[in-house]
Protein backbone atom coordinates (compact mmCIF):
# COMPACT_ATOMS: atom_id res chain seq x y z
CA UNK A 1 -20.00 6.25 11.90
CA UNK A 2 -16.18 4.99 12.35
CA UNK A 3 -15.29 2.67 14.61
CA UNK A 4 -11.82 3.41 15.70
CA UNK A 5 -9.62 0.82 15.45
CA UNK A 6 -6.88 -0.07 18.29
CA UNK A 7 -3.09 0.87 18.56
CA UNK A 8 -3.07 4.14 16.55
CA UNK A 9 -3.21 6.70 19.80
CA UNK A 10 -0.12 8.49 20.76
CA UNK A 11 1.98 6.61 17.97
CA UNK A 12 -0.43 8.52 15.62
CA UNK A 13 1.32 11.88 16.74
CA UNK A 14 4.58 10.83 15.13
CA UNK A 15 5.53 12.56 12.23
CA UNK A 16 7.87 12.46 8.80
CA UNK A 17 7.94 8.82 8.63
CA UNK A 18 6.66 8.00 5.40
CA UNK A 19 8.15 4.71 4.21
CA UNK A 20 10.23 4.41 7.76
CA UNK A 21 9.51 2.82 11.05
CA UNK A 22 7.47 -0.41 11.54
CA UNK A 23 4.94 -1.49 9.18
CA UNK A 24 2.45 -0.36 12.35
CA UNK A 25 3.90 3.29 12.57
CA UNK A 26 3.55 4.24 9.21
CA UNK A 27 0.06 3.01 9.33
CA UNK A 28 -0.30 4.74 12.76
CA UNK A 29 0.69 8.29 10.39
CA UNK A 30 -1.71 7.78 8.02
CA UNK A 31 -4.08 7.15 11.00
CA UNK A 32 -3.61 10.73 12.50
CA UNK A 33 -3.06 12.60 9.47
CA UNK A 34 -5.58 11.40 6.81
CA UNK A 35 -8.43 9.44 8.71
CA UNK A 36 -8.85 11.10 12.00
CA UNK A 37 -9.50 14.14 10.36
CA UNK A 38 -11.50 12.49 8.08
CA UNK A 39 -13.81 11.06 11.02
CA UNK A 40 -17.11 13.04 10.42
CA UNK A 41 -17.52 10.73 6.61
CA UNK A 42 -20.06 8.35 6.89
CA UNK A 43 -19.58 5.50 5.62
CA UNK A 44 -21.12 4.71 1.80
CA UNK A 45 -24.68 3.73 1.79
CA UNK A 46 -24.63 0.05 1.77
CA UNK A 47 -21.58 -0.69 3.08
CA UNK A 48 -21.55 -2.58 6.74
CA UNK A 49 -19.46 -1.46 9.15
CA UNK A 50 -17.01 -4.48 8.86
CA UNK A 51 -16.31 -3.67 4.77
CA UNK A 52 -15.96 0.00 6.26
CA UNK A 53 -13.37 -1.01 8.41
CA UNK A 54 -11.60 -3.12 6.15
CA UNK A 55 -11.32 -0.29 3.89
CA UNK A 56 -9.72 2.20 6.21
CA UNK A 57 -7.56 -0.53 7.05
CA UNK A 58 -6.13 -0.76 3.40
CA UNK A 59 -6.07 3.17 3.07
CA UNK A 60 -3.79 2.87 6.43
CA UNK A 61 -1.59 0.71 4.04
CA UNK A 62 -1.77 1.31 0.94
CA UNK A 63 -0.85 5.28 1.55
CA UNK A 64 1.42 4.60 3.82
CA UNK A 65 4.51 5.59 1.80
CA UNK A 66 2.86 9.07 1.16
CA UNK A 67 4.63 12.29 3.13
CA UNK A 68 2.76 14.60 5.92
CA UNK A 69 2.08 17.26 3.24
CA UNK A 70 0.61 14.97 0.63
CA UNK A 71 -1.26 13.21 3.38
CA UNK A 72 -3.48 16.39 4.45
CA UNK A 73 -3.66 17.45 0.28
CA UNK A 74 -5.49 13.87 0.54
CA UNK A 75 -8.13 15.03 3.56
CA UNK A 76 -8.90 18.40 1.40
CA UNK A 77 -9.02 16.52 -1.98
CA UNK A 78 -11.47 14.15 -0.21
CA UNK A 79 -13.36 16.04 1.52
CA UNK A 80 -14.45 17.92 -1.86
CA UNK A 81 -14.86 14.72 -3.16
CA UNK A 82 -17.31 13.81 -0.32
CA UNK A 83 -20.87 13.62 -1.78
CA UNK A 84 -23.41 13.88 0.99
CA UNK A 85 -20.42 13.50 3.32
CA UNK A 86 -20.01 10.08 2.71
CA UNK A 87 -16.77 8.24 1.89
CA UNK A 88 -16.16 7.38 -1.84
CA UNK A 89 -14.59 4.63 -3.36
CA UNK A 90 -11.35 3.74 -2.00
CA UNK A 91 -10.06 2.50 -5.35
CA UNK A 92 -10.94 6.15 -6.63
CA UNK A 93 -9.03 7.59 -3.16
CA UNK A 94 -5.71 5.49 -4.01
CA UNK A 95 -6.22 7.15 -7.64
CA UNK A 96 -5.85 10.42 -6.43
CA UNK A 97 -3.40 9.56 -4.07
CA UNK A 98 -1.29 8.67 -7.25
CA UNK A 99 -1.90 11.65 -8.88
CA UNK A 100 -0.55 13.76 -6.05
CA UNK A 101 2.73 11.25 -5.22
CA UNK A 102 4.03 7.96 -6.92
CA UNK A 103 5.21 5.31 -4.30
CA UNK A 104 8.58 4.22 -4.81
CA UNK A 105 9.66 1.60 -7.20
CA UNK A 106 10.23 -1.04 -3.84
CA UNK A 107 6.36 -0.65 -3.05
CA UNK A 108 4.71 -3.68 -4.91
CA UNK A 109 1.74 -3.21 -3.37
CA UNK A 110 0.96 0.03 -6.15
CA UNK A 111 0.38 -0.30 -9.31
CA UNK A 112 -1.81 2.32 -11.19
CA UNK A 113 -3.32 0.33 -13.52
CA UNK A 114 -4.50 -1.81 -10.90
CA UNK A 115 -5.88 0.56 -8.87
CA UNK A 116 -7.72 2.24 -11.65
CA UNK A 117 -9.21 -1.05 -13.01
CA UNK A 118 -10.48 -1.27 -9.12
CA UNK A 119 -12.32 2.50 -9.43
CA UNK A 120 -15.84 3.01 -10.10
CA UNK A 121 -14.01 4.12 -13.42
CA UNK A 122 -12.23 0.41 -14.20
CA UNK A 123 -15.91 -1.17 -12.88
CA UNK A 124 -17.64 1.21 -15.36
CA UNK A 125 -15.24 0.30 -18.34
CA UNK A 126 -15.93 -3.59 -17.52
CA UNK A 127 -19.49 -3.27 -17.66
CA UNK A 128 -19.86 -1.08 -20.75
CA UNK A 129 -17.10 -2.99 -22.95
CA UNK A 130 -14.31 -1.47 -22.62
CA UNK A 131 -12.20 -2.66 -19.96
CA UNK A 132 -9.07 -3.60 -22.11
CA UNK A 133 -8.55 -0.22 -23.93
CA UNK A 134 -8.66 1.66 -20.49
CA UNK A 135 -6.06 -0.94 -18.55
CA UNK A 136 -3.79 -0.60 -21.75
CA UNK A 137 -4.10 3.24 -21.80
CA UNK A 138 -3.55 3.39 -18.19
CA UNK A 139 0.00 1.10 -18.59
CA UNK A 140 1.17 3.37 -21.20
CA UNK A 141 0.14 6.79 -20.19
CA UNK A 142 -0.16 6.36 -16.19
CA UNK A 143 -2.05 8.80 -14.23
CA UNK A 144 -4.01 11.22 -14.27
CA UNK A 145 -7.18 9.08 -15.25
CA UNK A 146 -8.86 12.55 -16.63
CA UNK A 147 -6.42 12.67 -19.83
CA UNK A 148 -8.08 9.75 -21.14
CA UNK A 149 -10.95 10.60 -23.57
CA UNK A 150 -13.76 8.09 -22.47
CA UNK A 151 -14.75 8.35 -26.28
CA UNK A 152 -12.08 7.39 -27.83
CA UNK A 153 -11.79 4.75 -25.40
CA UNK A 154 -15.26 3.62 -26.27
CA UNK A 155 -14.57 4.03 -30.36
CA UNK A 156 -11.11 1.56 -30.09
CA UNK A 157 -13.46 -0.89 -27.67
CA UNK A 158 -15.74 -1.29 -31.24
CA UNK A 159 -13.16 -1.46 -33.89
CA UNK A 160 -11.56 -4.37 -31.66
CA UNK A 161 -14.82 -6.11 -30.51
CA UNK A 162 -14.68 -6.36 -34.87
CA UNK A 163 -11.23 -7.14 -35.05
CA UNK A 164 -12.25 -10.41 -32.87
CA UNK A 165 -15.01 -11.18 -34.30
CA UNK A 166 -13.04 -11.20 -37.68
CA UNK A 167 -9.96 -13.10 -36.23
CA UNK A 168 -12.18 -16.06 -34.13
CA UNK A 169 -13.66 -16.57 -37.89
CA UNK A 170 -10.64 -16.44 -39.88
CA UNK A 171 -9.37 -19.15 -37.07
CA UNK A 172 -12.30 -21.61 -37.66
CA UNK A 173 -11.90 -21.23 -41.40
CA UNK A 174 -7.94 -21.74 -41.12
CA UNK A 175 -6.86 -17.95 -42.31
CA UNK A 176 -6.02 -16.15 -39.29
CA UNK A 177 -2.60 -15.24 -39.20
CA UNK A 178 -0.04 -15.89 -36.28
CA UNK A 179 0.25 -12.14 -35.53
CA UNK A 180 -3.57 -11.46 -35.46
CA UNK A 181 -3.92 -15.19 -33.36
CA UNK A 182 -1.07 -13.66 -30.33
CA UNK A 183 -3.67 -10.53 -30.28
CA UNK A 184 -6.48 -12.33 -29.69
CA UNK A 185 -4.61 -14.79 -26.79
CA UNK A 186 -2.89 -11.23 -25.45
CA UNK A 187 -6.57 -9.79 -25.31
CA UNK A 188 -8.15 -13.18 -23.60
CA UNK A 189 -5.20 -13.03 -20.95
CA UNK A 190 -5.87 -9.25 -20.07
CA UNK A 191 -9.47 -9.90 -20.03
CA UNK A 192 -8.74 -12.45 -17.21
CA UNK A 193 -6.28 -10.24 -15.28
CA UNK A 194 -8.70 -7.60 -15.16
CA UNK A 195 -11.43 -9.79 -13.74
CA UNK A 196 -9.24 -11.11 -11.74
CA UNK A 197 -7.77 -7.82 -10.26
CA UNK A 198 -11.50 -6.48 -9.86
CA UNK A 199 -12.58 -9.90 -8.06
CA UNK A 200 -9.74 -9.51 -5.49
CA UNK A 201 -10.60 -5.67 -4.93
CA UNK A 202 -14.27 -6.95 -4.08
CA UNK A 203 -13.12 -9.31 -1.87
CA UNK A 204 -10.57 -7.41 0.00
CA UNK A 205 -13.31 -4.32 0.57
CA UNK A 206 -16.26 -6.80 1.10
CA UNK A 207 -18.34 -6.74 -1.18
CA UNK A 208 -17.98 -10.21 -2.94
CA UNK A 209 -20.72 -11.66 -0.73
């Protein structure tokens, strides 16, 4: 159910580029070595062919600094991964991709915490409340995702939907204090990068409209 997008035969044979060559070489590697192979997936149910593509395309660059071996771990990690033989999420993919290899320091594009906020796992967290105590977990532990206990995740999401309930009325009664007032404006501005970080992922893959 792939279309196949133009440019990628006979570059797509070069290998042991990884972060070297042009931008369209690496992309061209990641091309022959994780989505050719790849090609029988369907694409998720729901998706058009246009979000489809648009998806491959940012696997092409996003995993781009990834080596050979790590590359084909990928197609076998996926390919377990594959319910129904369908594609999953691609936020989830560039999760695992972390998990096998870090991208260097230069890449700016990565950023784990980003990339889990943009899983089913992050979109799960934002809908159920707690959203903030899995992006701070994931900046101060990294990857993998499964050494987070969802539970105690869930347990610090209560205690601190309290502790702003408390704070917001100590403020309109004139007894916060300055420490607990910073927590409150940290948690607001997280709150907004995560939305914000989850709105971009939706737009980027398609599915904002």
């Amino acid at each position: 159910m792939r279309t196949r997008a133009c440019g990628y035969v006979g570059i797509a044979e070069k290998r042991g580029m990884a972060m070297t060559g042009t931008v369209a070489e690496r992309e061209a590697r990641v091309e022959g070595l994780l989505i050719e192979p790849l090609a029988g997936l369907a694409r998720k149910r729901g998706v058009g062919a246009e979000a489809h593509d648009k998806m491959l395309h940012r696997l092409r660059r996003r995993l781009a600094y990834m080596s050979d071996a790590n590359l084909r771990g990928m197609v076998d990690l996926i390919l377990r991964h594959a319910g129904k033989g369908t594609w999953p999420d691609a936020a989830l993919v560039e999760a695992w991709a972390l998990t096998l290899q870090v991208p260097p320091p230069s890449d700016q594009e990565w950023t784990y915490p980003r990339t889990l906020m943009q899983s089913a796992l992050g979109r799960q967290a934002m809908a159920e409340g707690w959203a903030f105590e899995l992006y701070e977990t994931a900046k101060r532990l990294g990857p993998p995702p499964n050494r987070y206990v969802t539970r105690d995740l869930k347990e610090d999401a209560e205690k601190n939907q309290h502790r702003r309930k408390v704070i917001t009325e100590n403020i309109g009664a004139g007894l916060a204090s300055e420490a607990d007032k910073r927590w409150l404006a940290y948690w607001h501005r997280e709150m907004q990068e995560i939305e914000a970080i989850q709105s971009a992922s939706a737009t980027e893959s398609g599915d904002a409209a």
